[in-house]
Protein backbone atom coordinates (compact mmCIF):
# COMPACT_ATOMS: atom_id res chain seq x y z
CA UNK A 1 -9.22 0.25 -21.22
CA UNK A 2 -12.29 -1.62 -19.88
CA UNK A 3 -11.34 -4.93 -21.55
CA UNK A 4 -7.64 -4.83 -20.16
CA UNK A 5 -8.97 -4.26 -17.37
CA UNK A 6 -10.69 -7.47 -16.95
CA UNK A 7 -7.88 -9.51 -18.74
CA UNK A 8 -5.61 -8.03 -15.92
CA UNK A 9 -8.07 -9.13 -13.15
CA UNK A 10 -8.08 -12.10 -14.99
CA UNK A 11 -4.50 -12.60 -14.70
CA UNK A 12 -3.67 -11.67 -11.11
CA UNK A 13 -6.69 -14.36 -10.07
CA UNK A 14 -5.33 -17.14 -11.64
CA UNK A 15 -1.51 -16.26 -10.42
CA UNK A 16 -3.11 -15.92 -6.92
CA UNK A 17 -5.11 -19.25 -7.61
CA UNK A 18 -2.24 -21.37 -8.73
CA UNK A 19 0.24 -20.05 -5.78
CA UNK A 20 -2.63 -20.91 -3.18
CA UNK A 21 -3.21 -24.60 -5.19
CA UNK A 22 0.03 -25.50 -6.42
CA UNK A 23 1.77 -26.63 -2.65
CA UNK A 24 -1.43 -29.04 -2.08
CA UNK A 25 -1.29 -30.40 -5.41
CA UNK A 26 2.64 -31.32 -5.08
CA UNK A 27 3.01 -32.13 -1.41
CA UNK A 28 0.35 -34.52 -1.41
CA UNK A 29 2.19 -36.76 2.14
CA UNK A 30 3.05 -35.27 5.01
CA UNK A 31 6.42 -33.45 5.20
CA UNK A 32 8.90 -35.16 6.85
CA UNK A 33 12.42 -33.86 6.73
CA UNK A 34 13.01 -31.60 9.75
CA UNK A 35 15.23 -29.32 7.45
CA UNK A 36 12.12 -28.55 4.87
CA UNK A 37 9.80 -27.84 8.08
CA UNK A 38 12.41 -25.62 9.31
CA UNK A 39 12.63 -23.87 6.00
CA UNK A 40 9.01 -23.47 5.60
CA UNK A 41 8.10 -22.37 9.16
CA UNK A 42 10.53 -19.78 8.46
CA UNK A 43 9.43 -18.68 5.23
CA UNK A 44 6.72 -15.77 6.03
CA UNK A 45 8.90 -14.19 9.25
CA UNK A 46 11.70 -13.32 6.34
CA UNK A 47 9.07 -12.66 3.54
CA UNK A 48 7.74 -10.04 6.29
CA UNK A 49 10.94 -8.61 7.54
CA UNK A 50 11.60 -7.96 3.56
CA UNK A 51 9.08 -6.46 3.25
CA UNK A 52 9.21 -4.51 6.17
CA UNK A 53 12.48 -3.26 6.79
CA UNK A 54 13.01 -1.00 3.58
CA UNK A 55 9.20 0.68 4.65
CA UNK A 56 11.12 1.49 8.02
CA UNK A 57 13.75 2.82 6.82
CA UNK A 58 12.22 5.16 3.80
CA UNK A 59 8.80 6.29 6.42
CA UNK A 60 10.50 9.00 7.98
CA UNK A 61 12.30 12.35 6.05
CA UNK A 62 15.78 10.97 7.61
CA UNK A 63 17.26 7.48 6.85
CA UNK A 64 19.29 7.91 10.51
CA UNK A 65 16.26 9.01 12.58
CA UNK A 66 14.26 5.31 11.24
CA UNK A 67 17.32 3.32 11.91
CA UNK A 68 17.63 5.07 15.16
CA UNK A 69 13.82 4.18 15.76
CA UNK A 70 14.48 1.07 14.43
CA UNK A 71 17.42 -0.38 16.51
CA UNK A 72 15.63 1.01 20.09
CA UNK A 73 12.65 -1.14 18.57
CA UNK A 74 15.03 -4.20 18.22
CA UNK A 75 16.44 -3.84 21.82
CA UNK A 76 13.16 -3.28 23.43
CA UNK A 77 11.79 -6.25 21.32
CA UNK A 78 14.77 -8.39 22.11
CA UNK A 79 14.32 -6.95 26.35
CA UNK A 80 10.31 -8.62 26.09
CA UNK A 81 8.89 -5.47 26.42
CA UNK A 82 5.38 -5.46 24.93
CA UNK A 83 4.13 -4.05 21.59
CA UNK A 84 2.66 -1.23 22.33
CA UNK A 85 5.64 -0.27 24.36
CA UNK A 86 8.19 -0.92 21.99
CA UNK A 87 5.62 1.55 19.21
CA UNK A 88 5.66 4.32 21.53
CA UNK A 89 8.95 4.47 22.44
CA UNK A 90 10.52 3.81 18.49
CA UNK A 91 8.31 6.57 17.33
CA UNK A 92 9.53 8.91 20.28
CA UNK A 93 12.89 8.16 19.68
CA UNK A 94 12.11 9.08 15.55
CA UNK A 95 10.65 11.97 16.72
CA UNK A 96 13.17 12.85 18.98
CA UNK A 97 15.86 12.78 16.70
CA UNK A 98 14.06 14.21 13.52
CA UNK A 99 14.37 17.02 15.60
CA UNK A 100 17.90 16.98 16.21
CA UNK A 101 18.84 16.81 12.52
């Protein structure tokens, strides 16, 4: 197992390598259509929120309690409240209804 080991290192360096290389080796001028900018300033919010959103929904023992949790978090987020406000209050609200279930 020691050899794989390595060659699997191995691997997963040079895949990390090439994604990291590969965008300054092809976009060599600056970027100019506004659609492409938009696309890629956009890029890591949705590679986040997919990320994301199925943890949220699978953290708790009950699907409804997260989404629960999950839309107060969207409303407070949406109202401006700040971070640590809108952490408290989703987990309250999970906990909250966890215990109603």
């Amino acid at each position: 197992m020691g050899v794989k080991l390595y060659i699997y290192i191995a691997v997963m360096a040079v895949v990390t390598y090439l994604i990291r290389v590969l965008p300054l080796v092809l976009f060599k001028k600056e970027i100019k259509s506004r659609f492409v900018k938009r696309f890629l300033y956009y890029v890591p919010y949705a590679a986040l929120a997919s990320m994301t959103f199925p943890a949220i929904l699978y953290a708790t023992d009950s699907v409804a309690a997260a989404a629960c949790g999950f839309a107060v978090a969207l409303v407070l987020a949406w109202k401006e409240k700040s971070m640590v406000t809108v952490a408290i209050v989703a987990c309250a609200v999970v906990f909250i209804v966890e215990r109603l279930i």
